[in-house]
Structure formats: structure tokens, C-alpha cells
Protein backbone atom coordinates (compact mmCIF):
# COMPACT_ATOMS: atom_id res chain seq x y z
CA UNK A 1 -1.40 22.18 -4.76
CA UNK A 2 1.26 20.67 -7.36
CA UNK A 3 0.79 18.57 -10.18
CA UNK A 4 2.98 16.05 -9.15
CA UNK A 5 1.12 15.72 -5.27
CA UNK A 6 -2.01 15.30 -6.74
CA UNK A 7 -0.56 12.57 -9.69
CA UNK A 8 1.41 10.63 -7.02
CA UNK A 9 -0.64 10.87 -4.32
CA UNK A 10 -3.95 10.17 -6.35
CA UNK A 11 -2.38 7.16 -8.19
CA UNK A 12 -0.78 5.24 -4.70
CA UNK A 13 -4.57 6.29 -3.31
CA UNK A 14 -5.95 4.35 -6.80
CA UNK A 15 -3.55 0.83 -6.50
CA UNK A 16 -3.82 0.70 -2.71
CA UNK A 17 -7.62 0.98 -2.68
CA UNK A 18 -7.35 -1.96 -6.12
CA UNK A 19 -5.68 -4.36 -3.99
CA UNK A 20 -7.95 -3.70 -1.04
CA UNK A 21 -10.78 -5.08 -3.09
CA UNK A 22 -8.52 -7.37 -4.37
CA UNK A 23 -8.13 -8.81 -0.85
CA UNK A 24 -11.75 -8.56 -0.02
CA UNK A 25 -12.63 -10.52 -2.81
CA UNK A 26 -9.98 -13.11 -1.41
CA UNK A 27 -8.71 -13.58 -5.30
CA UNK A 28 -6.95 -17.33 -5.92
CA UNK A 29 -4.03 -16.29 -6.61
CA UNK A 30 -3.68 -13.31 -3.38
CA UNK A 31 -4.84 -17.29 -1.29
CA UNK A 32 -1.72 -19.10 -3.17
CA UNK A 33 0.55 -15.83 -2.49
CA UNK A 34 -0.52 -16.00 1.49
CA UNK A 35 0.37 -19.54 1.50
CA UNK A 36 3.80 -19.18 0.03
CA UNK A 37 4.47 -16.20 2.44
CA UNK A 38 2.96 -18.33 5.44
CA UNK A 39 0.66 -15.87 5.77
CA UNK A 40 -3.12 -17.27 7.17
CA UNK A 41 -5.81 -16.64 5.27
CA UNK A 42 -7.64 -15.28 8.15
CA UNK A 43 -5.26 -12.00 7.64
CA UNK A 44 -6.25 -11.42 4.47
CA UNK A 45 -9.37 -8.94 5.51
CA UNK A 46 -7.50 -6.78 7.70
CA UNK A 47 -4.60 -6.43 5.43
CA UNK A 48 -7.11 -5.54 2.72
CA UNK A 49 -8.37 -2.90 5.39
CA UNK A 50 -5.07 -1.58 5.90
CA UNK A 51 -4.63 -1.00 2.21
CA UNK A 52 -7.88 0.78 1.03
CA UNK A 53 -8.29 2.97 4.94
CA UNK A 54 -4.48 3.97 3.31
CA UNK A 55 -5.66 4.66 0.20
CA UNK A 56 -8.36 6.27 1.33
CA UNK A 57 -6.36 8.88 3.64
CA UNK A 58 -4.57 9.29 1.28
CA UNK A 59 -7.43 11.09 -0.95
CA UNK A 60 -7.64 12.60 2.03
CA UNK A 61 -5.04 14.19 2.26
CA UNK A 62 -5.12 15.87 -0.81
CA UNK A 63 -7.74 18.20 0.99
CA UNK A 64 -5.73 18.00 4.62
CA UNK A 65 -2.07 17.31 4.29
CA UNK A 66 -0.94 16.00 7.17
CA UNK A 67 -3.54 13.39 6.92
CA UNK A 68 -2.09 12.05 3.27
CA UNK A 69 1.18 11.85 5.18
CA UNK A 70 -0.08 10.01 7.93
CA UNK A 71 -1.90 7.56 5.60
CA UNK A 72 1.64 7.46 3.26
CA UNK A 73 3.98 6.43 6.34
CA UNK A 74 1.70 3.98 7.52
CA UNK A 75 1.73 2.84 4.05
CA UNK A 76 5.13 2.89 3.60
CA UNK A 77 5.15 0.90 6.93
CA UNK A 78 2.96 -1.55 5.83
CA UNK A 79 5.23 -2.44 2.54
CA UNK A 80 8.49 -2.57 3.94
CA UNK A 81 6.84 -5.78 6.40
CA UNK A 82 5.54 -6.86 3.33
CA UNK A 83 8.67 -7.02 1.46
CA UNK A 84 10.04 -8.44 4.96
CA UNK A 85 7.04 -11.03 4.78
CA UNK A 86 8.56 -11.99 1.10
CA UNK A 87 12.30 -12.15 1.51
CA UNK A 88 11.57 -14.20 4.90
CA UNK A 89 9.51 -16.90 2.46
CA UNK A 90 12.34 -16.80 0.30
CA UNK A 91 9.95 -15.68 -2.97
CA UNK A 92 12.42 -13.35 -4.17
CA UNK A 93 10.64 -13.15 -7.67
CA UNK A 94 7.87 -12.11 -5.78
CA UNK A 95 9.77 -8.99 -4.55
CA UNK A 96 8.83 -6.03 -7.34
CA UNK A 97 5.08 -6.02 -5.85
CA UNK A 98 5.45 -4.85 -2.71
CA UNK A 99 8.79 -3.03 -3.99
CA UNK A 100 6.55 -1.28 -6.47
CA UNK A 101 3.99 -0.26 -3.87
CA UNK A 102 6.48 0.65 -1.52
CA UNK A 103 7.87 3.17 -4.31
CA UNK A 104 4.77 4.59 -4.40
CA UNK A 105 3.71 4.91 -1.04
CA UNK A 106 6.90 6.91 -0.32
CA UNK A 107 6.45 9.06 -3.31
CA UNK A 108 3.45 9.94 -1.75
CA UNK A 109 5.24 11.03 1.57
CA UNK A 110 7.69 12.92 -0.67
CA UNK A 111 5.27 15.39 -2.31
CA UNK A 112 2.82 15.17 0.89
CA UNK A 113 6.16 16.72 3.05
CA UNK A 114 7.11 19.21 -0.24
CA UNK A 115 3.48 20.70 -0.05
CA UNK A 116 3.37 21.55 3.73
């Protein structure tokens, strides 16, 4: 087990499981965001799911790989919609978020696929 799988894959795990919580504690701002977007409010729980189940595989995957990749392509999934979600509101300043997580979610797939 590398270095650099258990420092990528253990910080995406870290922010995705943040802004889980984040969404489960339906923060102001996160509302305002979903409004911009046109995203309804009711989403906001299962995207917050969606975020800390993938952060949570992958911590599991440090243990079973295949199940950190799993959890980083569904990531990875997740954040290109999202970044879809945010150029289709026209928010473009808004972009480096999901950009950022994105990044990260595919760095994760990276060093998950280099340790198999």
C-alpha cells in the first residue's frame, strides 16, 4: 500500500464525508447554492448520502481495492453532473467546487487502479 493511495484516497474519503454533513445539516448557503442551480431542496439528503456512502467506500477501499474504486467512479460520476448541474445554471464562478472534488475523486481512481 503506497503513500500516495492512502494520502489521496484518505483525503477525497475526508472532504466527501465534510460535505455530506454539510448537506445533512442543510447549511444556508448549500439552500442558496441549490436554488441558483435549480436544484430542490428536497435533493439535498440524498445527495448528501451519495457523498459520505462515497466517502465512506472509499475508506473502504483502502482495506479492499476494488471497493475504493467503485466508490471513486461513482464519485467521479457524481461530480462531473455536478459540474453539468453548474454550467447548465450558468454559475460559472461556482465551477472550482465541484472541479476541485472532481480532481480528487479521480485521483482517487488513479492510485486505487495503480495499487491493483
Amino acid at each position: 500500500m503506497s503513500f500516495a493511495f492512502v494520502l489521496v484516497t484518505g483525503l477525497a474519503a475526508a472532504v466527501n464525508i465534510a460535505a455530506g454533513i454539510i448537506d445533512f445539516a442543510r447549511a444556508q448557503w448549500v439552500l442558496d447554492n441549490m436554488t441558483k442551480y435549480g436544484v430542490p431542496h428536497s435533493w439535498l439528503f440524498g445527495l448528501g448520502a451519495v457523498k459520505t456512502a462515497g466517502g465512506v467506500g472509499l475508506l473502504a477501499g483502502l482495506a479492499v481495492p476494488p471497493l475504493g474504486i467503485a466508490a471513486a467512479t461513482g464519485l467521479a460520476l457524481y461530480f462531473v453532473a455536478a459540474l453539468g448541474t453548474v454550467v447548465r445554471a450558468r454559475w460559472f464562478s461556482h465551477v472550482p467546487a465541484p472541479g476541485a472534488f472532481l480532481v480528487l475523486a479521480l485521483g482517487a481512481l488513479a492510485v486505487g487502479l495503480a495499487e491493483l
